[in-house]
C-alpha atoms as a PDB file:
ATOM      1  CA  UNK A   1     -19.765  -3.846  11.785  1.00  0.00           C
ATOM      2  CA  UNK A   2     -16.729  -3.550   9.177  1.00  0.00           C
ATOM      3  CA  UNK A   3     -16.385  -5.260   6.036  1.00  0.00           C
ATOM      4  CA  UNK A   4     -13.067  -5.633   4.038  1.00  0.00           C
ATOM      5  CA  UNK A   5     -12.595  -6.176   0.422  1.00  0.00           C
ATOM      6  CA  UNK A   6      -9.471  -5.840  -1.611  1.00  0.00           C
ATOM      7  CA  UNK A   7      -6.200  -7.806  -3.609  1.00  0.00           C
ATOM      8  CA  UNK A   8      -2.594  -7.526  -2.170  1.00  0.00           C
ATOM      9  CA  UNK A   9       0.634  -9.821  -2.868  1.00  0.00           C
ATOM     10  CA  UNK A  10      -1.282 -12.867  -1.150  1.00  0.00           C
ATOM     11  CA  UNK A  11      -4.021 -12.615  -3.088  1.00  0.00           C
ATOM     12  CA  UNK A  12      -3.248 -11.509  -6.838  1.00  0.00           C
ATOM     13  CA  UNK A  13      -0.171 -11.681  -9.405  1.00  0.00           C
ATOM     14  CA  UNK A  14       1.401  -8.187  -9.781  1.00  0.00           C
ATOM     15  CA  UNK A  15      -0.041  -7.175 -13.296  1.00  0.00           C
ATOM     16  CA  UNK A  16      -3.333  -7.302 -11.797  1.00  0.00           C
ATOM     17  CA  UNK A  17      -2.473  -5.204  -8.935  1.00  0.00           C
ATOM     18  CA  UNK A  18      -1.086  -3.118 -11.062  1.00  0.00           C
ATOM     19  CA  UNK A  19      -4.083  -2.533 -12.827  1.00  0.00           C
ATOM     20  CA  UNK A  20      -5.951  -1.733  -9.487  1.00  0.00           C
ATOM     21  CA  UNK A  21      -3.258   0.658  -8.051  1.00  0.00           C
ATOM     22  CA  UNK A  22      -4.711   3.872  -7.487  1.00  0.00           C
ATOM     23  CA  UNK A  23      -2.923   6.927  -7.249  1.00  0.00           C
ATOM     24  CA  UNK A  24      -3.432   9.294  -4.438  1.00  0.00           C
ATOM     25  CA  UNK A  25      -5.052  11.916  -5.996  1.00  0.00           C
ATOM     26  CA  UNK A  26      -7.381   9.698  -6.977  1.00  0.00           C
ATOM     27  CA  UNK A  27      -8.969   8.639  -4.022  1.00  0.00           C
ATOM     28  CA  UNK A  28     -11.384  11.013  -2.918  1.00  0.00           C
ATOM     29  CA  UNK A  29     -13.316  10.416  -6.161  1.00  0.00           C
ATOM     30  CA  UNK A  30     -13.111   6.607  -5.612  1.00  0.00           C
ATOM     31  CA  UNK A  31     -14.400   6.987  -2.003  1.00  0.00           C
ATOM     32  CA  UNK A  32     -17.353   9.106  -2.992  1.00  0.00           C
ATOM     33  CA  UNK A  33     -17.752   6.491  -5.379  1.00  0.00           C
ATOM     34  CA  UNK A  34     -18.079   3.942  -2.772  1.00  0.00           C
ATOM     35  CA  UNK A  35     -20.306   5.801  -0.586  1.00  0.00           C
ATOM     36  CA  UNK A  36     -22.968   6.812  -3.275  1.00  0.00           C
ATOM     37  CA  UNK A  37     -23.334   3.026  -4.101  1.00  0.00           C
ATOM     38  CA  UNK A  38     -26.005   2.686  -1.463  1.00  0.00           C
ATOM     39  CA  UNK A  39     -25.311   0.235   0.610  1.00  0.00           C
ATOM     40  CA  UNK A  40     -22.007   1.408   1.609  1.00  0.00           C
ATOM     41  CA  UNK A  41     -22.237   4.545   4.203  1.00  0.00           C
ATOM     42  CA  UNK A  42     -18.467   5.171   5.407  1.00  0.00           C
ATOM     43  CA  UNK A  43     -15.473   4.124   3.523  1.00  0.00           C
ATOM     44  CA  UNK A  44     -11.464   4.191   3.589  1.00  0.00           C
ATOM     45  CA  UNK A  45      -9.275   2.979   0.761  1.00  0.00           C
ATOM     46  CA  UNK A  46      -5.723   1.980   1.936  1.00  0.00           C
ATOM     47  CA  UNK A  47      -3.513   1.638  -1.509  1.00  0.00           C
ATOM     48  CA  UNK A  48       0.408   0.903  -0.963  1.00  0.00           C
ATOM     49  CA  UNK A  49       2.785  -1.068  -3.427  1.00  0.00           C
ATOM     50  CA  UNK A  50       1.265  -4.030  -2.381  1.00  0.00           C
ATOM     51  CA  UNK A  51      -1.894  -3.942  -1.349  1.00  0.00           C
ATOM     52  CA  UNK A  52      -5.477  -1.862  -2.356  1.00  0.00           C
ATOM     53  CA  UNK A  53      -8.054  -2.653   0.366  1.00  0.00           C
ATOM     54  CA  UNK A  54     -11.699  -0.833   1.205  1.00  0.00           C
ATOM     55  CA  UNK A  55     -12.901  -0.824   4.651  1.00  0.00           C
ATOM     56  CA  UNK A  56     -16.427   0.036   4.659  1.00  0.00           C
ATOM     57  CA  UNK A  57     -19.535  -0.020   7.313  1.00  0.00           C
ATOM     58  CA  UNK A  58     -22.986  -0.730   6.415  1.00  0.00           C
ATOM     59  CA  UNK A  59     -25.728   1.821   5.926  1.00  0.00           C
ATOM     60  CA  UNK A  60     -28.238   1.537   8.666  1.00  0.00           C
ATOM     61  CA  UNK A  61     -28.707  -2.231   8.901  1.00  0.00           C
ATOM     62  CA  UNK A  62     -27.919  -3.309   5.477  1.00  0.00           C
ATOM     63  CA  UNK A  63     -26.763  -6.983   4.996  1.00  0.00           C
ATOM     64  CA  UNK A  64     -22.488  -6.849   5.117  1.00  0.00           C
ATOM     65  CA  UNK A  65     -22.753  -8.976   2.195  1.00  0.00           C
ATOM     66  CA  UNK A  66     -23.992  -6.361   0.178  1.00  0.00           C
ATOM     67  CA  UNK A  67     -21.891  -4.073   1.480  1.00  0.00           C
ATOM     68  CA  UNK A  68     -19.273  -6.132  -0.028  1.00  0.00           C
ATOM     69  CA  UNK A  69     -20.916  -7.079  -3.572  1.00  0.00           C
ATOM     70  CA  UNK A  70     -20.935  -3.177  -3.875  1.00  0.00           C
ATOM     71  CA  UNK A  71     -16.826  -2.251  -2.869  1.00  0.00           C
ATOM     72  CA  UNK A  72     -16.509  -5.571  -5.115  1.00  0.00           C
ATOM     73  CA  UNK A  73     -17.929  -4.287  -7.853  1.00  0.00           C
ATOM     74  CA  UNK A  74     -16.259  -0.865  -7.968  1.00  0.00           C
ATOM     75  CA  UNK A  75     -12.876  -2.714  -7.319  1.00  0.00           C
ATOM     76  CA  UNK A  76     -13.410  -4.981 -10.445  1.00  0.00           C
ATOM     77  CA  UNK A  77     -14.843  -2.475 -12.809  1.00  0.00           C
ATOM     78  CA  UNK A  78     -11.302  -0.446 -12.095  1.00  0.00           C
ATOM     79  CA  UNK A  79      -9.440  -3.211 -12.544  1.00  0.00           C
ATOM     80  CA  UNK A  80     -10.785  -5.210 -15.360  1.00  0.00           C
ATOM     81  CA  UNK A  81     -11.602  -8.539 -16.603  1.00  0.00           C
ATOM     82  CA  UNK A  82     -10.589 -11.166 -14.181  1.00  0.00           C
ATOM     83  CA  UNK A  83      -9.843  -8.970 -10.940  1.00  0.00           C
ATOM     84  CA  UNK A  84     -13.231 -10.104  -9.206  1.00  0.00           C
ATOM     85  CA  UNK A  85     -11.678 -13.026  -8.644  1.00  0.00           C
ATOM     86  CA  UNK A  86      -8.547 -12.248  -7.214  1.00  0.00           C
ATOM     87  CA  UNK A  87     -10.248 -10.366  -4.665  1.00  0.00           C
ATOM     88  CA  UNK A  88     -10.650 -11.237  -0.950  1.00  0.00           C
ATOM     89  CA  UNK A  89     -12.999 -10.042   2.156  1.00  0.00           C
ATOM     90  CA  UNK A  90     -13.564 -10.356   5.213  1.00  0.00           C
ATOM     91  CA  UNK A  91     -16.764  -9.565   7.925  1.00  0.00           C
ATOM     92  CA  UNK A  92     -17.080  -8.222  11.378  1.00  0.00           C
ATOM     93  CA  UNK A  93     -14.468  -9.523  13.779  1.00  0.00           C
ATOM     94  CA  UNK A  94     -12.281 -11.087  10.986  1.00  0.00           C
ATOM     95  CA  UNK A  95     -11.936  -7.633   8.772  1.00  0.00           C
ATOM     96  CA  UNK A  96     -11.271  -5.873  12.181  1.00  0.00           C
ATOM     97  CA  UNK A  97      -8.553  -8.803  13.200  1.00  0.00           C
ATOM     98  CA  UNK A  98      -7.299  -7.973   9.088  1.00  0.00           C
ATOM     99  CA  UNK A  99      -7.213  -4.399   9.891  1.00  0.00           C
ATOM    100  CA  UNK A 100      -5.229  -4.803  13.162  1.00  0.00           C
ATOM    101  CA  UNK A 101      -2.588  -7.306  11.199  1.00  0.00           C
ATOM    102  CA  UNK A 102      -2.154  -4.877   7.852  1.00  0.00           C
ATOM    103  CA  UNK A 103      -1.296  -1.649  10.681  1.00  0.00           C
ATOM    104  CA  UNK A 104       0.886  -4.170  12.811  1.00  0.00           C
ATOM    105  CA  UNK A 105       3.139  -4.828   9.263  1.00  0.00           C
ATOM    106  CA  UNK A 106       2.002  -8.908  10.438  1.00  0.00           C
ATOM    107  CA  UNK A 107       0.344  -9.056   6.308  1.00  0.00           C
ATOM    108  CA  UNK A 108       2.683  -7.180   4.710  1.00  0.00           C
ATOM    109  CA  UNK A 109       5.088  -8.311   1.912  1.00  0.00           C
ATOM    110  CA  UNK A 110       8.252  -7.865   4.468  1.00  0.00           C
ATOM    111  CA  UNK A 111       6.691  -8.223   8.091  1.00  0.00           C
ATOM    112  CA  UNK A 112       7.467  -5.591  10.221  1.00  0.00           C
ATOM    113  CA  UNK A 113       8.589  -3.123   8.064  1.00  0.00           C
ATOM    114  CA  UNK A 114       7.183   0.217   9.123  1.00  0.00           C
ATOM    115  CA  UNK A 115       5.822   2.405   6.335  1.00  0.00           C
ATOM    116  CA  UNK A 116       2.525   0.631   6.322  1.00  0.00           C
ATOM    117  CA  UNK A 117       1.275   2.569   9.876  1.00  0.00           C
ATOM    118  CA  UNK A 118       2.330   6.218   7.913  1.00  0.00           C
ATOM    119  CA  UNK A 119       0.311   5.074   4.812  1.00  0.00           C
ATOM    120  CA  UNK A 120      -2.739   4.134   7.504  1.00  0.00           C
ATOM    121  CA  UNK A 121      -2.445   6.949   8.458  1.00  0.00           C
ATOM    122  CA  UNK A 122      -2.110   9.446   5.550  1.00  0.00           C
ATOM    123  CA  UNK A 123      -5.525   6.956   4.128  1.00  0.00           C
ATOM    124  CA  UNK A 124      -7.571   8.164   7.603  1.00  0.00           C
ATOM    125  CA  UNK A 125      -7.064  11.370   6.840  1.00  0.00           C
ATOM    126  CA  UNK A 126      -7.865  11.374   3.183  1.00  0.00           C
ATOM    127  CA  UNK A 127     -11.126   9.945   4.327  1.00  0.00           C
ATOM    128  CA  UNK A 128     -12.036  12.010   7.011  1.00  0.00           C
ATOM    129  CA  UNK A 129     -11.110  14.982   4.366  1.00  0.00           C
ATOM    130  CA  UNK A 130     -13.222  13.340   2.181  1.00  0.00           C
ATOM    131  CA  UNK A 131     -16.157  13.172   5.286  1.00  0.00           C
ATOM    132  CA  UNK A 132     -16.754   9.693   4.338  1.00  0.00           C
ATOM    133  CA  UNK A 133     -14.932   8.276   8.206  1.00  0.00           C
ATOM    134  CA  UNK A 134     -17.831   7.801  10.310  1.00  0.00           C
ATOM    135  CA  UNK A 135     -18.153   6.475  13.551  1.00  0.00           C
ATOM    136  CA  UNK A 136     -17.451   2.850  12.864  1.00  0.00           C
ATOM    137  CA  UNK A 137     -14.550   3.334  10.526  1.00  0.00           C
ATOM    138  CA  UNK A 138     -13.075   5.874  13.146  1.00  0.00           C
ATOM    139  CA  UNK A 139     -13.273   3.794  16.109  1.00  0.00           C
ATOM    140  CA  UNK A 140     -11.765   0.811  14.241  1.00  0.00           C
ATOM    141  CA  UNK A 141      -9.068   2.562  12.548  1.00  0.00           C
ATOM    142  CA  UNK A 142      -7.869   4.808  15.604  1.00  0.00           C
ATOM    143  CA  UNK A 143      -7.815   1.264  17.470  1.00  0.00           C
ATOM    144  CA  UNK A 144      -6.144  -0.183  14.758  1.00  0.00           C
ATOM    145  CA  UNK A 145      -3.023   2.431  14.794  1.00  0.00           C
ATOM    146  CA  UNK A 146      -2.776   2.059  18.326  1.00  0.00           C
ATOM    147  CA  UNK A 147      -2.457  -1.698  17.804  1.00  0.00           C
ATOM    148  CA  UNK A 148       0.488  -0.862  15.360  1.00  0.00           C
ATOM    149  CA  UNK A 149       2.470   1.322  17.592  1.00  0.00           C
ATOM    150  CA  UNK A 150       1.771  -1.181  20.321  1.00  0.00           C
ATOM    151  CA  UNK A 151       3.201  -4.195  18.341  1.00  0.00           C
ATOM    152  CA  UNK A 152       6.542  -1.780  17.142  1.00  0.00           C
ATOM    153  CA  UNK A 153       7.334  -0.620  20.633  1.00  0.00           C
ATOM    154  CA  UNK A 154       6.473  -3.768  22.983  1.00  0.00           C
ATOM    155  CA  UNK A 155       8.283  -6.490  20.464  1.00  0.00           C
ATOM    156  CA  UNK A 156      11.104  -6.681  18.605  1.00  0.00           C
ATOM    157  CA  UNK A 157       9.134  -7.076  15.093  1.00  0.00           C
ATOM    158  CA  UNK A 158      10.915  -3.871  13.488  1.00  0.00           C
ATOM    159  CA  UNK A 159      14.797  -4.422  14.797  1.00  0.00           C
ATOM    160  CA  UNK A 160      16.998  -3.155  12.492  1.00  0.00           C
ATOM    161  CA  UNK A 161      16.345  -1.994   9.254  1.00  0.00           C
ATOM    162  CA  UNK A 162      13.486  -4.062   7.746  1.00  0.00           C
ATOM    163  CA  UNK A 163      11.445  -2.959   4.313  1.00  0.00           C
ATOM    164  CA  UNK A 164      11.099  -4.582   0.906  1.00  0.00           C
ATOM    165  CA  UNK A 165      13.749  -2.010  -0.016  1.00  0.00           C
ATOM    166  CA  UNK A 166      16.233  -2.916   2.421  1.00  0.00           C
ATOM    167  CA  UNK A 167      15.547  -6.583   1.743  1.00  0.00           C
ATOM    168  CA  UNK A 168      16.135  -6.190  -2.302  1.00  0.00           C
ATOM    169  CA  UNK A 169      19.315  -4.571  -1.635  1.00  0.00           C
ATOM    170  CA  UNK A 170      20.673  -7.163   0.909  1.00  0.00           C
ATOM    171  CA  UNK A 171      19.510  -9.807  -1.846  1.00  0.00           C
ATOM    172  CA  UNK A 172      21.714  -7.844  -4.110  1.00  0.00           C
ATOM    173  CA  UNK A 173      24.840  -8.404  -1.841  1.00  0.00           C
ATOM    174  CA  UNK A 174      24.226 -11.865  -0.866  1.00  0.00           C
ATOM    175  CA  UNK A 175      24.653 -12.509  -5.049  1.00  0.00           C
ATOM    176  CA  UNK A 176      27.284  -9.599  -6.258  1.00  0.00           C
ATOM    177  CA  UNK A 177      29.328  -9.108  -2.482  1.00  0.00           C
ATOM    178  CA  UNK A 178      30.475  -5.926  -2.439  1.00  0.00           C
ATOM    179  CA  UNK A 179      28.480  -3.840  -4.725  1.00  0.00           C
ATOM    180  CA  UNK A 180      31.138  -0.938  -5.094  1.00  0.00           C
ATOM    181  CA  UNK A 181      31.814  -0.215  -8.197  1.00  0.00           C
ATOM    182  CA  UNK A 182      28.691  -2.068  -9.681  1.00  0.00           C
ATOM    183  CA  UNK A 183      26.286  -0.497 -11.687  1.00  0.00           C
ATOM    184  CA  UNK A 184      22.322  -0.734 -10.415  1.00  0.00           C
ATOM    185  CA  UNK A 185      19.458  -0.298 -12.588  1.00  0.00           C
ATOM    186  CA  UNK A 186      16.106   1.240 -10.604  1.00  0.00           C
ATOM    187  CA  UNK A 187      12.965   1.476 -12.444  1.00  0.00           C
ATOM    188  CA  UNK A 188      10.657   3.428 -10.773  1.00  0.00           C
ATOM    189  CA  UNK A 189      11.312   7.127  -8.456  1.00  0.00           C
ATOM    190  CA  UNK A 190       8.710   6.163  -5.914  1.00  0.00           C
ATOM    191  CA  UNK A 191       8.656   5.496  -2.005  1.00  0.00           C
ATOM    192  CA  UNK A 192      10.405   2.350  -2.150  1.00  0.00           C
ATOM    193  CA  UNK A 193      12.538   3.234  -5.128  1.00  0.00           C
ATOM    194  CA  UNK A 194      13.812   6.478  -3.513  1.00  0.00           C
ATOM    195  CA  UNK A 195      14.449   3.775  -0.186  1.00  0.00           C
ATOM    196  CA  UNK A 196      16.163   1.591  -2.411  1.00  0.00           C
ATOM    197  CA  UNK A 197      18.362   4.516  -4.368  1.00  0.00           C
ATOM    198  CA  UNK A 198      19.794   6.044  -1.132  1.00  0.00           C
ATOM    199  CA  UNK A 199      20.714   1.808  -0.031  1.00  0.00           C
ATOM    200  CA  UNK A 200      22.582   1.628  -3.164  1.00  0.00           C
ATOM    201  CA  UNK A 201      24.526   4.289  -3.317  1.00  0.00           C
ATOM    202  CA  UNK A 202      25.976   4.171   0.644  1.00  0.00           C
ATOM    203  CA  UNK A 203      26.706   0.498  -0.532  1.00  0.00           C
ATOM    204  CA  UNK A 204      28.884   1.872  -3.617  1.00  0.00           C
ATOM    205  CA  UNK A 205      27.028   1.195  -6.665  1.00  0.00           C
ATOM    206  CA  UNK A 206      26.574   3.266  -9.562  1.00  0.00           C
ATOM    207  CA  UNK A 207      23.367   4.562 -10.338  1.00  0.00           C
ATOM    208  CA  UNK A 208      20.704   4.618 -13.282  1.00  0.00           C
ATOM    209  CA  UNK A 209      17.207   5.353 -12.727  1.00  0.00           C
ATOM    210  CA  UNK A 210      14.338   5.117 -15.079  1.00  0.00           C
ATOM    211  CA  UNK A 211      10.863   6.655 -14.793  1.00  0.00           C
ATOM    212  CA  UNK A 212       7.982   6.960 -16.523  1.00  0.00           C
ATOM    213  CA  UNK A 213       7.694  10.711 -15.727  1.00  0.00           C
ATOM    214  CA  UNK A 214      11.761  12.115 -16.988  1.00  0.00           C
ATOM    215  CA  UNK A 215      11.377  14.886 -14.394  1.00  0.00           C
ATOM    216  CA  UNK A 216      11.047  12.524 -11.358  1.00  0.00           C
ATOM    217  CA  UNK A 217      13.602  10.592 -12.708  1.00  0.00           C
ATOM    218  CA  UNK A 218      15.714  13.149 -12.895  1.00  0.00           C
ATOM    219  CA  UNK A 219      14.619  14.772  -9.401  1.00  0.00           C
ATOM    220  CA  UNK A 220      15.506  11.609  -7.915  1.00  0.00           C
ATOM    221  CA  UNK A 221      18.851  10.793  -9.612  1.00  0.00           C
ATOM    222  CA  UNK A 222      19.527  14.500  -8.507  1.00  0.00           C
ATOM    223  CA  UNK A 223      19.208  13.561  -4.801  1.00  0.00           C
ATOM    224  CA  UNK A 224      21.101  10.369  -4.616  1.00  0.00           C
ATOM    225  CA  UNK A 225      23.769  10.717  -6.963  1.00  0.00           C
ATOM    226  CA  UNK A 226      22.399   8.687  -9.797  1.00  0.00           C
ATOM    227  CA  UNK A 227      22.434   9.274 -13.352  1.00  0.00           C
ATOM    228  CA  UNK A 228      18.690   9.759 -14.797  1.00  0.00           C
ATOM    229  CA  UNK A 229      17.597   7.957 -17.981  1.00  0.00           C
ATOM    230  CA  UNK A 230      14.465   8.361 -20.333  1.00  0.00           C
ATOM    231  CA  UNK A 231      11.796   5.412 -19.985  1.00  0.00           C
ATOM    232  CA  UNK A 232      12.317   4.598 -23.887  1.00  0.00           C
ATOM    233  CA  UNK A 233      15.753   4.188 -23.435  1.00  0.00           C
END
């Protein structure tokens, strides 16, 4: 049996979600974490822009409620006073039907865009790195991708170019027009930034981006074009 427990953009404002995020080399600690709180033995941590979730299985035949009171109270004590209640779970057939949604791109912030199956992925293997996929995880989670690559092949849910970036950009247009010859501010040199830079620039605009770290700023204004700018400025 699987449980579920996490925040994403349905269930929490972004400064809380920001306080959860958790960086990537930062998740084999949390997931040994998880697994030494005892009555969680396998665990996977999915963390995107949007969304921090924990699948976990039981050990042996421990009640899934505990199961979740444990991942919940992990979750909250990273992200502070007031997180416990912005986050959800889910049991048995329900977190499995969850799982098989979040892989499909049916719960995510733009449906259908597809860098949520590559972050499944890349979270599966951090995991099984980690040793703490066992069989239930496994079997769920290699069911689940299939279910993704299923859903983009056999429907038409990712026709034409569909992610929040994309979206932000055509928002952009549908105010300005033309955006040649405007002047675009990104803050941020992430996934979705670097997404949103290289949309920008083929549509004309001039380029600034800001970063907390100067050198990715400047590593990403390098590749696109832009012009890099310090995070005080």
């Amino acid at each position: 049996m699987l449980v579920v427990v996490g925040m994403s953009h349905r269930t929490a404002p972004l400064e809380v979600r920001e306080r959860l995020a958790i960086p990537r080399e930062a998740l084999p600690q949390l997931l040994q974490t998880l697994v030494s709180a005892g009555p969680v033995a396998e665990a996977l941590v999915l963390s995107t822009c949007n969304r921090v979730e924990v699948y976990a299985a039981p050990r042996g035949d421990v009640d899934l409620d505990q199961v979740a009171a444990a991942v919940a109270h992990v979750l909250a004590g990273i992200a502070g006073e007031g997180a416990a209640a912005h986050l959800k779970q889910n049991h048995g057939a329900p977190a499995v039907r969850h799982l098989f949604r979040v892989a499909a791109s049916l719960d995510s912030l733009v449906v259908g865009e597809p860098q949520i199956l590559g972050q499944l992925k890349e979270s599966i293997e951090i995991a099984r790195e980690g040793r703490t996929l066992g069989h239930v995880l496994e079997k769920a989670v290699r069911r689940a991708v299939r279910v993704g690559k299923r859903v983009r092949s056999e429907t038409a849910i990712g026709e034409g170019q569909v992610s929040v970036s994309s979206v932000a950009v055509e928002r952009a247009r549908l105010i300005f027009g033309e955006l040649t010859g405007h002047q675009a501010l990104l803050v941020g040199a992430g996934e979705m930034a670097e997404a949103a830079a290289r949309l920008l620039v083929r549509e004309g605009a001039r380029l600034l981006v800001v970063n907390r770290s100067m050198h990715r700023a400047e590593a990403l204004a390098g590749d696109v074009g832009g012009v890099p700018r310090a995070w005080s400025s």
